[in-house]
C-alpha atoms as a PDB file:
ATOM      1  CA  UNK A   1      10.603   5.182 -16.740  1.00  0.00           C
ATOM      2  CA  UNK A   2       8.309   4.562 -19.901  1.00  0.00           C
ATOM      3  CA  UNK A   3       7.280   0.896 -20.132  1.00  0.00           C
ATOM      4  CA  UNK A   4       6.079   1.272 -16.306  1.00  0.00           C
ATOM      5  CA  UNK A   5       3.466  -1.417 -15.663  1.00  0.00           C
ATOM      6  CA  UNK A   6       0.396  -0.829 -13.357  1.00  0.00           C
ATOM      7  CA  UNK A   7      -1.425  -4.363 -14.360  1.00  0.00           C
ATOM      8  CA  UNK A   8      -4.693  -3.037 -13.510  1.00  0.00           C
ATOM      9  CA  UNK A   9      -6.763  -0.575 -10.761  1.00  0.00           C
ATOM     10  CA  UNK A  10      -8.384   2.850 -10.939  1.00  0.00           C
ATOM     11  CA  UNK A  11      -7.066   6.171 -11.943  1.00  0.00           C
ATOM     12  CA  UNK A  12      -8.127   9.801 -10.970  1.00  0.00           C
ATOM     13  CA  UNK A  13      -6.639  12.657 -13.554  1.00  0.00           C
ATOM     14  CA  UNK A  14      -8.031  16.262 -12.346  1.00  0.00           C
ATOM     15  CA  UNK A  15      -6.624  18.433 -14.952  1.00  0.00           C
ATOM     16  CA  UNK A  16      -7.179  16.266 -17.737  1.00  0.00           C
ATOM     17  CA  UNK A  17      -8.456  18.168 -20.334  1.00  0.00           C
ATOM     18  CA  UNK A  18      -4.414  19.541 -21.617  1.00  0.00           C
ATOM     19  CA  UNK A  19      -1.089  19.484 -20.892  1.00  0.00           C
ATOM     20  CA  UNK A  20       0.999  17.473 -18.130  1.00  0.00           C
ATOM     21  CA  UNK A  21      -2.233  16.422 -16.457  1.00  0.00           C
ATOM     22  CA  UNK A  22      -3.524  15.069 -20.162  1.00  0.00           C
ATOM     23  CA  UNK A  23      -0.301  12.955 -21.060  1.00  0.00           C
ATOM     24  CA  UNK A  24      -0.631  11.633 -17.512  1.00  0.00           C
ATOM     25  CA  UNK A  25      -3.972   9.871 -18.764  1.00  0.00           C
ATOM     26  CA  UNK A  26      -2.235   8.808 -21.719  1.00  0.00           C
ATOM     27  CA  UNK A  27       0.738   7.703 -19.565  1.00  0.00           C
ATOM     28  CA  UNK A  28      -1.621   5.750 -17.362  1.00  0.00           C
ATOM     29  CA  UNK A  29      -3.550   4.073 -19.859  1.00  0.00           C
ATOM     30  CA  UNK A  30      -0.636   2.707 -21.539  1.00  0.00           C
ATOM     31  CA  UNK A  31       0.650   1.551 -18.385  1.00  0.00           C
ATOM     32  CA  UNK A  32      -2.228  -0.513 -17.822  1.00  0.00           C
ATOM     33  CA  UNK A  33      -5.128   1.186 -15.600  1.00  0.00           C
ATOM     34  CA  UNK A  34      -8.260  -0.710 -16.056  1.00  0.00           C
ATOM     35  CA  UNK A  35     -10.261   3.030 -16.167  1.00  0.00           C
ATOM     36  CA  UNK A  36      -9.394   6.672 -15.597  1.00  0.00           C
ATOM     37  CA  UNK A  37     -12.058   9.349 -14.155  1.00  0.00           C
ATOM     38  CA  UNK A  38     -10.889  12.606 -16.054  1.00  0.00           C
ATOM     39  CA  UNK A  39     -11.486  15.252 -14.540  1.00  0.00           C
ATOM     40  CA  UNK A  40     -11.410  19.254 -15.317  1.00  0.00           C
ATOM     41  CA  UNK A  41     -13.058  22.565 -15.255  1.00  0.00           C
ATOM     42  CA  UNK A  42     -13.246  22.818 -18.829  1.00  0.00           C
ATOM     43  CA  UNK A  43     -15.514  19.481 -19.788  1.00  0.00           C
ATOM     44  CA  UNK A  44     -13.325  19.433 -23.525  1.00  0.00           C
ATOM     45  CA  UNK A  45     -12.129  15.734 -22.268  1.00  0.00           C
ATOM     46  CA  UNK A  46     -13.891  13.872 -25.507  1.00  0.00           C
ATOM     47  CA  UNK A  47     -10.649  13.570 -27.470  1.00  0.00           C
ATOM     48  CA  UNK A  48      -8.226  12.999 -24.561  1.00  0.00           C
ATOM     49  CA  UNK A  49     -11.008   9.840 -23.343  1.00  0.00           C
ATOM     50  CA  UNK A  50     -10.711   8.547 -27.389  1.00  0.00           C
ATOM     51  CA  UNK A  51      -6.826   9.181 -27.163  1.00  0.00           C
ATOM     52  CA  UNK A  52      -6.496   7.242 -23.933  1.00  0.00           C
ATOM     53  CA  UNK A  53      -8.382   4.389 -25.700  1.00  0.00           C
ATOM     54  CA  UNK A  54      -5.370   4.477 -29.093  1.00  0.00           C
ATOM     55  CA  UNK A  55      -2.956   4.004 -25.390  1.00  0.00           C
ATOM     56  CA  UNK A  56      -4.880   1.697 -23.490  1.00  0.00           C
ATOM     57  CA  UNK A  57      -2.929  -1.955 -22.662  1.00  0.00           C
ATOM     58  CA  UNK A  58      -5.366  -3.242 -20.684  1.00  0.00           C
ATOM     59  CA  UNK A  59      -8.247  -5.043 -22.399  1.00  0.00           C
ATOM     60  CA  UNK A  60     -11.296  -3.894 -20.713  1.00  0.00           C
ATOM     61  CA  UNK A  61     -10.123  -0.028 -20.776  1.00  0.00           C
ATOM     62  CA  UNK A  62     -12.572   2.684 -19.992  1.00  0.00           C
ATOM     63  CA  UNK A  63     -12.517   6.294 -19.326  1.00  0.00           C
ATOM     64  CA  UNK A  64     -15.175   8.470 -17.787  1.00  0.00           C
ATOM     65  CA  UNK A  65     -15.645  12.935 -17.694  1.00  0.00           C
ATOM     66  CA  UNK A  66     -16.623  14.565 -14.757  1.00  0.00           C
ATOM     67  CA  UNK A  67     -16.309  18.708 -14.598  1.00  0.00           C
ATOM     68  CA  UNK A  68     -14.299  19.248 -11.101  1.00  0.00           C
ATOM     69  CA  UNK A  69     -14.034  22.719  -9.867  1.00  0.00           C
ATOM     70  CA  UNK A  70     -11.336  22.208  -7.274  1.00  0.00           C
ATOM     71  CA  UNK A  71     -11.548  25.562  -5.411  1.00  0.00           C
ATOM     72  CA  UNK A  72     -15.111  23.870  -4.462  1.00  0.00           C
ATOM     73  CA  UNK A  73     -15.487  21.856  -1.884  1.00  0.00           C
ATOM     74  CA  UNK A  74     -18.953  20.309  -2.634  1.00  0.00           C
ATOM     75  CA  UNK A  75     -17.626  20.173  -6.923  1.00  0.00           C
ATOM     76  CA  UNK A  76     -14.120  18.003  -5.456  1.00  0.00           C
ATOM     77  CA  UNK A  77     -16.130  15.509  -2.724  1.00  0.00           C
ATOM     78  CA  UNK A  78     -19.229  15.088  -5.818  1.00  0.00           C
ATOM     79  CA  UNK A  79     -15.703  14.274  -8.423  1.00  0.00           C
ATOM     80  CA  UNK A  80     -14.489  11.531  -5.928  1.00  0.00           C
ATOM     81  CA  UNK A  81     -18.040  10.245  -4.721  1.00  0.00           C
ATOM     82  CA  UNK A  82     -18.298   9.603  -8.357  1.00  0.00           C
ATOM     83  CA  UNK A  83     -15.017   7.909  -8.951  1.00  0.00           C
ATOM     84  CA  UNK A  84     -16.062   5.079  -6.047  1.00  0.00           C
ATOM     85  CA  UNK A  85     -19.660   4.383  -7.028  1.00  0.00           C
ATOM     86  CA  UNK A  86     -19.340   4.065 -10.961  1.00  0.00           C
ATOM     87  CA  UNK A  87     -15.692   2.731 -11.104  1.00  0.00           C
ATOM     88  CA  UNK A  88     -15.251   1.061  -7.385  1.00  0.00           C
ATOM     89  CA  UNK A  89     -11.992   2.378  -5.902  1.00  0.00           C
ATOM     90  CA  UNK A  90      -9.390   5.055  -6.392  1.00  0.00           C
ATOM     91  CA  UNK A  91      -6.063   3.332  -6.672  1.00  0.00           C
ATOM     92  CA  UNK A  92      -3.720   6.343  -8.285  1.00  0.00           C
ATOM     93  CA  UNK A  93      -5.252   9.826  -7.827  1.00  0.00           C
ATOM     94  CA  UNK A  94      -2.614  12.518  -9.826  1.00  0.00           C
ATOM     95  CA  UNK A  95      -3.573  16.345  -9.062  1.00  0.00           C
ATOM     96  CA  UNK A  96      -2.636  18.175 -12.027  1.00  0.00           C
ATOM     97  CA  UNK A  97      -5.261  21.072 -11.853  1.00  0.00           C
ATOM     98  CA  UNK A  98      -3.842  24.381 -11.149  1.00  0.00           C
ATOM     99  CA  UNK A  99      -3.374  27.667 -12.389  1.00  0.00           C
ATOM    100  CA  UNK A 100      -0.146  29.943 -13.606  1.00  0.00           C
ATOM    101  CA  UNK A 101       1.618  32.419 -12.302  1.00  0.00           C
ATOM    102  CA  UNK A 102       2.880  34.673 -14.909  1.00  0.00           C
ATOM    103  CA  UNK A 103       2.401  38.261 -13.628  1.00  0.00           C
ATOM    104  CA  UNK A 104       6.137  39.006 -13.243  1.00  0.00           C
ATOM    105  CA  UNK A 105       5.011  41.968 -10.551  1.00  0.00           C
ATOM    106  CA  UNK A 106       7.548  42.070  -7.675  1.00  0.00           C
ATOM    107  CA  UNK A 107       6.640  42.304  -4.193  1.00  0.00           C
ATOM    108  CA  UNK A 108       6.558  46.063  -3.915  1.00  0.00           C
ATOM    109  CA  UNK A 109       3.517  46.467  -6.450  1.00  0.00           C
ATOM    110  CA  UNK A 110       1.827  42.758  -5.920  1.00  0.00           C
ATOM    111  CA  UNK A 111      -1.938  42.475  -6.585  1.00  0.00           C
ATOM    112  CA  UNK A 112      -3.450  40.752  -3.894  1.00  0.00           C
ATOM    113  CA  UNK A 113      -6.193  39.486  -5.876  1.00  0.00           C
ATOM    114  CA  UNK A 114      -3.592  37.924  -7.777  1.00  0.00           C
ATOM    115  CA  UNK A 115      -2.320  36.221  -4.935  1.00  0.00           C
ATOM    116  CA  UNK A 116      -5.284  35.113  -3.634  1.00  0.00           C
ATOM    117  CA  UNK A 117      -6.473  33.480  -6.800  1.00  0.00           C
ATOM    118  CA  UNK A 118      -2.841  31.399  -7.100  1.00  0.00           C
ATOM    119  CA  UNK A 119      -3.321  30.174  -3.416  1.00  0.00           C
ATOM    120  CA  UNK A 120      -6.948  29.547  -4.177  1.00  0.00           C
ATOM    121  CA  UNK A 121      -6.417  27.772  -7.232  1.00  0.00           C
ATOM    122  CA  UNK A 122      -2.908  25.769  -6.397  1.00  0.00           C
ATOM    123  CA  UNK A 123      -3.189  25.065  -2.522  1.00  0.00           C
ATOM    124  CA  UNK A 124      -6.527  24.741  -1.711  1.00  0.00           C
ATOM    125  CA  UNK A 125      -7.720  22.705  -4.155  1.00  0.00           C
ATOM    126  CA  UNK A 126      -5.338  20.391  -3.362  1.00  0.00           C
ATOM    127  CA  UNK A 127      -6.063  20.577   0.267  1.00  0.00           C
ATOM    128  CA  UNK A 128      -8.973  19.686  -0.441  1.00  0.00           C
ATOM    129  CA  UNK A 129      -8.658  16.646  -3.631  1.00  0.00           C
ATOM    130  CA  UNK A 130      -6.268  15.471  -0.686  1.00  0.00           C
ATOM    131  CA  UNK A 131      -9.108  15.516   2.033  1.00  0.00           C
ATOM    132  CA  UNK A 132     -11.174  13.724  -0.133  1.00  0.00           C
ATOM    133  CA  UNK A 133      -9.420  11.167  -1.812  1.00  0.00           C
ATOM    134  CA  UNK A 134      -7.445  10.668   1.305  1.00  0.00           C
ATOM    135  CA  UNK A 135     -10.835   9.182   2.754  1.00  0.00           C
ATOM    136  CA  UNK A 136     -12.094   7.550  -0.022  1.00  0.00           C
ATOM    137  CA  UNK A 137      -8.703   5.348  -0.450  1.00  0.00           C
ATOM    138  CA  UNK A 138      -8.708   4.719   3.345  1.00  0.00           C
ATOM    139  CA  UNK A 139     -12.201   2.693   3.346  1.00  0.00           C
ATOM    140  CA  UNK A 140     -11.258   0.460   0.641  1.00  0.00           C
ATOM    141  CA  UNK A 141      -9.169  -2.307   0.830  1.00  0.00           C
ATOM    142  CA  UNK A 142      -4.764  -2.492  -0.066  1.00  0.00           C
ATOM    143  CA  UNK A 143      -3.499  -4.028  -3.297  1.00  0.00           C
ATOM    144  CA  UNK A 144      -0.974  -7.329  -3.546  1.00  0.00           C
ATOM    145  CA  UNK A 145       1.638  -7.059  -5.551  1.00  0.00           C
ATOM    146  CA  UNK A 146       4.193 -10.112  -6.495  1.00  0.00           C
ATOM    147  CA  UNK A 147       7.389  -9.635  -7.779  1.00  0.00           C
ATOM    148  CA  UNK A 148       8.283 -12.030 -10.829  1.00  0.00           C
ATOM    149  CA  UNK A 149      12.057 -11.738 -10.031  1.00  0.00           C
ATOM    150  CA  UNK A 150      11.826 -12.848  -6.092  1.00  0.00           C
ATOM    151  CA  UNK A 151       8.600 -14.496  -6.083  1.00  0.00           C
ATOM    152  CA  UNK A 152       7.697 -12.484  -3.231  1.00  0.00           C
ATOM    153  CA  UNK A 153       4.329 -10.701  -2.017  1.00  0.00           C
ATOM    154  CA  UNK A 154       3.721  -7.262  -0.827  1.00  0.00           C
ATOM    155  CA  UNK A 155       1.354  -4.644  -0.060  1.00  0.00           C
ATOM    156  CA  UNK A 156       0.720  -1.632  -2.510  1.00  0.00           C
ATOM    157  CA  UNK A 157      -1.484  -0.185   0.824  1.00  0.00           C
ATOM    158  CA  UNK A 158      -4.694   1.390  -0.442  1.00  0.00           C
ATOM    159  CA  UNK A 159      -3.445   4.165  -2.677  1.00  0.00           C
ATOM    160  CA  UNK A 160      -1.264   5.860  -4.326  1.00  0.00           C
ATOM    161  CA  UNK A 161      -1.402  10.262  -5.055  1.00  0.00           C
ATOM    162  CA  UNK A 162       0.923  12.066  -7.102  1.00  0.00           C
ATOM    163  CA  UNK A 163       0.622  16.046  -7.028  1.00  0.00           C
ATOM    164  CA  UNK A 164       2.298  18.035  -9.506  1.00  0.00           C
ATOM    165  CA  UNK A 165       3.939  20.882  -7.958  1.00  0.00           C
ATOM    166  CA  UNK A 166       6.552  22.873  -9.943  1.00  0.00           C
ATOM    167  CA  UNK A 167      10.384  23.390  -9.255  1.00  0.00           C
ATOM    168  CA  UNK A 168       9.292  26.817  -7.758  1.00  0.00           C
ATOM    169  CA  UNK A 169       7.895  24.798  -4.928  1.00  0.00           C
ATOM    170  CA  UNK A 170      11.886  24.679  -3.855  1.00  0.00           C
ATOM    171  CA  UNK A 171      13.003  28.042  -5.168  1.00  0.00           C
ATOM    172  CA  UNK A 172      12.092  31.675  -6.123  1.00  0.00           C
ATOM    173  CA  UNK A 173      12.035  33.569  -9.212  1.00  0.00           C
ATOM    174  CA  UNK A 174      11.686  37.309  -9.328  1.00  0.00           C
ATOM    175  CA  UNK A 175       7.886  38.824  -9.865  1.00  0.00           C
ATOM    176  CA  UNK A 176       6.259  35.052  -9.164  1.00  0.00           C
ATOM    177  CA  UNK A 177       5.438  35.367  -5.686  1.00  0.00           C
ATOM    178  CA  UNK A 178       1.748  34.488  -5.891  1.00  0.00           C
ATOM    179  CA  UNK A 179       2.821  31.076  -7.961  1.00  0.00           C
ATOM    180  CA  UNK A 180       5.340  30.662  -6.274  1.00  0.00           C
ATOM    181  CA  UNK A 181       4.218  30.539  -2.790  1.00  0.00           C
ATOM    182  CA  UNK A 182       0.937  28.412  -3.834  1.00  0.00           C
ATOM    183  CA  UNK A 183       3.402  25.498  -4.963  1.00  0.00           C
ATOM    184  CA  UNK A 184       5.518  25.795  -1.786  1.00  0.00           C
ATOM    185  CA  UNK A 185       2.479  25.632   0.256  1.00  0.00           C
ATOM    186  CA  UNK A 186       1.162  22.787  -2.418  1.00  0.00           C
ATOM    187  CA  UNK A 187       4.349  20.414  -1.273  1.00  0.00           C
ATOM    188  CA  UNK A 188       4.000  20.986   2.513  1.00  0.00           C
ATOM    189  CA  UNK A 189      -0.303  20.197   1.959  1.00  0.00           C
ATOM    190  CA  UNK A 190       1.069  16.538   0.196  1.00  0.00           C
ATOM    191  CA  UNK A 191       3.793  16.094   2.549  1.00  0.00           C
ATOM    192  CA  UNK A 192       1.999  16.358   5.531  1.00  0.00           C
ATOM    193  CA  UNK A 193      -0.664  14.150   3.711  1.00  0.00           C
ATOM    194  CA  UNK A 194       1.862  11.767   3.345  1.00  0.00           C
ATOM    195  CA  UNK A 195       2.595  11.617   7.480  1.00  0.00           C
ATOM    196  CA  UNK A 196      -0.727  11.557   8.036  1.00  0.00           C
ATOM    197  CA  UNK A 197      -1.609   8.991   5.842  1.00  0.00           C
ATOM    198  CA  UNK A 198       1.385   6.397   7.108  1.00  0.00           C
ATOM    199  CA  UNK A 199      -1.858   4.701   9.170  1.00  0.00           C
ATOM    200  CA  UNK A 200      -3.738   3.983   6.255  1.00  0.00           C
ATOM    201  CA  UNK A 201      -0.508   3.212   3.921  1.00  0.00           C
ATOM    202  CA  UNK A 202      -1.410   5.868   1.138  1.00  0.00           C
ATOM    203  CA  UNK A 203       1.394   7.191  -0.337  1.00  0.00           C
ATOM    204  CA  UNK A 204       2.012  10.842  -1.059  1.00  0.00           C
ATOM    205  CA  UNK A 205       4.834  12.085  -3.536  1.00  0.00           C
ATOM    206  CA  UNK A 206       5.015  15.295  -5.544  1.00  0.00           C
ATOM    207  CA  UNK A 207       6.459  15.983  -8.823  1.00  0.00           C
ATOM    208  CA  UNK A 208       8.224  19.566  -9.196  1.00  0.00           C
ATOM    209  CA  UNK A 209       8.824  20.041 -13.273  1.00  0.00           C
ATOM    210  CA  UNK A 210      10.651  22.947 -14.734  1.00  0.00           C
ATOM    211  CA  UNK A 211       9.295  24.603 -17.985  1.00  0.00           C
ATOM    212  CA  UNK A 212       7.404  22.428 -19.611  1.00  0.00           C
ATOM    213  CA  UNK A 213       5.572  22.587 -23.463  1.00  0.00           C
ATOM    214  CA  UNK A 214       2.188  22.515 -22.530  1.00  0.00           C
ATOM    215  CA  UNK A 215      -0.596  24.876 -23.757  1.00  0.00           C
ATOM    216  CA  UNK A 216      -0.235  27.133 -20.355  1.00  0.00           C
ATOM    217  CA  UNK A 217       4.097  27.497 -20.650  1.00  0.00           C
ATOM    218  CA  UNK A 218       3.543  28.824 -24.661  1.00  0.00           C
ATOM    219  CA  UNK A 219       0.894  31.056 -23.296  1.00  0.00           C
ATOM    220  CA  UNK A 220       3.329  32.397 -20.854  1.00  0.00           C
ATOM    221  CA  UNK A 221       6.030  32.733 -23.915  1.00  0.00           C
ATOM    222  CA  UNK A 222       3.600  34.516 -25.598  1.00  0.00           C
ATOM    223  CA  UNK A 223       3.467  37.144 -23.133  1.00  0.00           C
ATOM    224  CA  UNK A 224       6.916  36.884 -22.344  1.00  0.00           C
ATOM    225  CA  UNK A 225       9.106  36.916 -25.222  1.00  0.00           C
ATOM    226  CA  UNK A 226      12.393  36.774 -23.684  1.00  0.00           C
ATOM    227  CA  UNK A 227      11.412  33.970 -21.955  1.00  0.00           C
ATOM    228  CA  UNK A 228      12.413  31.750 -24.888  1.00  0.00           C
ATOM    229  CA  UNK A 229      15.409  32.744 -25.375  1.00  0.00           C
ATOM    230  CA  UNK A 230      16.263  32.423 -21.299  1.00  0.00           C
ATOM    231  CA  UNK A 231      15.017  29.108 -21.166  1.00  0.00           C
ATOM    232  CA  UNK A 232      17.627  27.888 -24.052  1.00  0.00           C
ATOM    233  CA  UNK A 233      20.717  29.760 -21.871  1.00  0.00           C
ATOM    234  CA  UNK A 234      19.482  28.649 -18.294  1.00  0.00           C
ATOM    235  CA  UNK A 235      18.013  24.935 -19.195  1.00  0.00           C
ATOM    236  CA  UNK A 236      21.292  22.335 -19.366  1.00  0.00           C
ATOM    237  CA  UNK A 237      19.197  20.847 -22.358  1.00  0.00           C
ATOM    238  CA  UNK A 238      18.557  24.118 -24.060  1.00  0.00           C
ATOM    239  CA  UNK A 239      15.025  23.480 -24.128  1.00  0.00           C
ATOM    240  CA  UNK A 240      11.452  22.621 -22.710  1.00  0.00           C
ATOM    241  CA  UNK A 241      10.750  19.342 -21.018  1.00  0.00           C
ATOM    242  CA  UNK A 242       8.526  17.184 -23.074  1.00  0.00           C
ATOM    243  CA  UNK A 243       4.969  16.341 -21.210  1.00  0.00           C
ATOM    244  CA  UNK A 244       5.828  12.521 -21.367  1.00  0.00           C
ATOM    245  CA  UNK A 245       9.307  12.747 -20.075  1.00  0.00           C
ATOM    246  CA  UNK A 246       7.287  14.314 -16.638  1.00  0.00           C
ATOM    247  CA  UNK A 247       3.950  12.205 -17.219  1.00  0.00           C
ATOM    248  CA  UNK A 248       6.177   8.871 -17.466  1.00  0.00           C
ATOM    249  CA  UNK A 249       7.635  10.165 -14.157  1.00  0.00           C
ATOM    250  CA  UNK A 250       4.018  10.478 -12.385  1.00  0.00           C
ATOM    251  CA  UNK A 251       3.248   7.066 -13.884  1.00  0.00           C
ATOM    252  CA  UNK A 252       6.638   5.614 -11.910  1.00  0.00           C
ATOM    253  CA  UNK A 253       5.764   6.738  -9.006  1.00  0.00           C
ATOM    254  CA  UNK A 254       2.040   5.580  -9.159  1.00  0.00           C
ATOM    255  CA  UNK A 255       3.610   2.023  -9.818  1.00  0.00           C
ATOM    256  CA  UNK A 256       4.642  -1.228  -7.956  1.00  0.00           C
ATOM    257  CA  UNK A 257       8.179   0.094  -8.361  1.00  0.00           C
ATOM    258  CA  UNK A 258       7.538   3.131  -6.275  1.00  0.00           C
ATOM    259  CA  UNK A 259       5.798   1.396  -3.136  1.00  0.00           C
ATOM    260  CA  UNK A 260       8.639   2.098  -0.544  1.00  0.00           C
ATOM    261  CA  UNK A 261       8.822   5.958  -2.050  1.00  0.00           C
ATOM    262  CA  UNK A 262       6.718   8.186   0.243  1.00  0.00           C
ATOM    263  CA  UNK A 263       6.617  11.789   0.928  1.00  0.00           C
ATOM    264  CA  UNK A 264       9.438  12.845  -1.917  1.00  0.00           C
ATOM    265  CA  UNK A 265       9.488  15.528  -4.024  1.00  0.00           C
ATOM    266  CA  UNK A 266      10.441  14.615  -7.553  1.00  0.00           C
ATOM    267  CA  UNK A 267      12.554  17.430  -9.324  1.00  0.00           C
ATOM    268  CA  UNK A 268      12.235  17.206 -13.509  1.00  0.00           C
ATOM    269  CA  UNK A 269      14.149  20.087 -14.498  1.00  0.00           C
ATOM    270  CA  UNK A 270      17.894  18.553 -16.216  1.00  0.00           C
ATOM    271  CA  UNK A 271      19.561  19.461 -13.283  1.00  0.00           C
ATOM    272  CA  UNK A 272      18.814  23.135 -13.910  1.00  0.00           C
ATOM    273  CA  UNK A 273      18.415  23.961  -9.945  1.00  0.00           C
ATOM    274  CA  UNK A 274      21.398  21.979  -8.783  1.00  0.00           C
ATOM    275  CA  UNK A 275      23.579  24.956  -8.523  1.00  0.00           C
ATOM    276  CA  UNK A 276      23.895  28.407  -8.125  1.00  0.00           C
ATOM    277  CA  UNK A 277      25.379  28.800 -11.198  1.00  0.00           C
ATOM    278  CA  UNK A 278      23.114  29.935 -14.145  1.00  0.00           C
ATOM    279  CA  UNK A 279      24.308  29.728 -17.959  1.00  0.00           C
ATOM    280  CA  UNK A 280      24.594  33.032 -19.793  1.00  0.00           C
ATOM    281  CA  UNK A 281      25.030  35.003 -16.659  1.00  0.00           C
END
């Protein structure tokens, strides 16, 4: 899916500041967004804006920082308030803020607080970036699109939103219940976003990756050492998903060739959850 084109309109990163949700703003840029809002808890977004310019296609390219708390409702509304009046619109919002669940406590002995902070973290803020950027998109008006093989016109509608979920949205792992249950909960919030929003022709897809080498999966190796070594037996590749190869993903389904995909749930693992069998066991 690299070489995606988005010729043009307004991007919306939360999460920006590393991993999947940083290659998505490179992703986007090089696909052709005329400006991203990056946005993050931790304001280190300098060097990703500067990086998105080195990737930017289209000629009047710009990228703005905002600090986005999205456990807070007042932090997520101010984040897309500011998105409309300095940029204009939100025409691709991707959700990549979230936390990780690496506790590896089973059920028996789970911390609560542990628990609550996952759901906290994972479902409600995207509840509520949802909420918000759900209404923002519906007061603005839908995008044309026209197809250079069939000389035909269509409507993009007025949006497009991406969450990133993770492939333990659609199964379970022993001693991640508190992750694992936040991402579960994080597809049904964006599928039912993506009913609700057939009115106002917003589209709604999710994107479930497996491991992934970002700063947050070698923090987890770090504190998991086996966890290498398991990933090599049980992945069909034998080894961590690149960010791009899930970031050029995103960037497909934000695109022109995406506008009759709604409501899906994108799995980017090498076919690791296809079936019950599991290499090396």
């Amino acid at each position: 899916m690299a070489g995606t084109r988005l010729n043009g309109g307004i991007a919306l990163v939360t999460g920006a500041a590393s991993g999947i949700g940083k290659d998505v703003c490179f992703a986007l840029a090089e696909a052709g967004v005329e400006a991203i809002l990056l946005a993050d808890l931790n304001l280190s977004t300098d060097l990703t804006r500067q990086e998105c310019q080195k990737f930017a296609s289209h000629s009047n390219f710009r990228a703005l920082s905002v600090m986005v708390d999205v456990t807070d409702e007042a932090s997520v509304d101010n984040m897309v308030q500011r998105a409309v009046s300095e940029l204009g619109r939100i025409d691709y919002c991707v959700h990549s803020a979230g936390i990780s669940g690496n506790s590896r406590t089973r059920t028996a002995s789970l911390n609560i607080d542990a628990f609550d902070r996952s759901m906290r973290t994972n479902s409600r803020g995207t509840l509520l970036v949802l909420r918000a950027v759900s209404h923002a998109m519906s007061l603005q008006e839908p995008r044309l699109h026209t197809s250079t093989r069939s000389n035909m016109t269509r409507s993009l509608g007025r949006g497009s939103i991406v969450v990133l979920s993770s492939i333990n949205g659609l199964i379970s792992v022993p001693g991640m219940m508190p992750y694992t249950a936040s991402k579960h909960a994080t597809i049904g919030i964006a599928q039912t976003a993506a009913v609700d929003n057939f009115e106002h022709h917003i589209r709604v897809n999710i994107v479930c990756p497996s491991w992934t080498d970002t700063p947050m999966m070698q923090k987890t190796i770090s504190n998991v050492p086996t966890l290498e070594q398991a990933i090599a037996k049980l992945c069909p590749l034998g080894r961590l998903a690149m960010p791009e190869e899930v970031s050029d993903a995103v960037a497909f389904l934000c695109s022109p060739a995406a506008s009759f995909i709604n409501g899906e749930s994108l799995v980017i693992d090498a076919g690791f959850s296809l079936t019950g069998f599991r290499m090396g066991h």
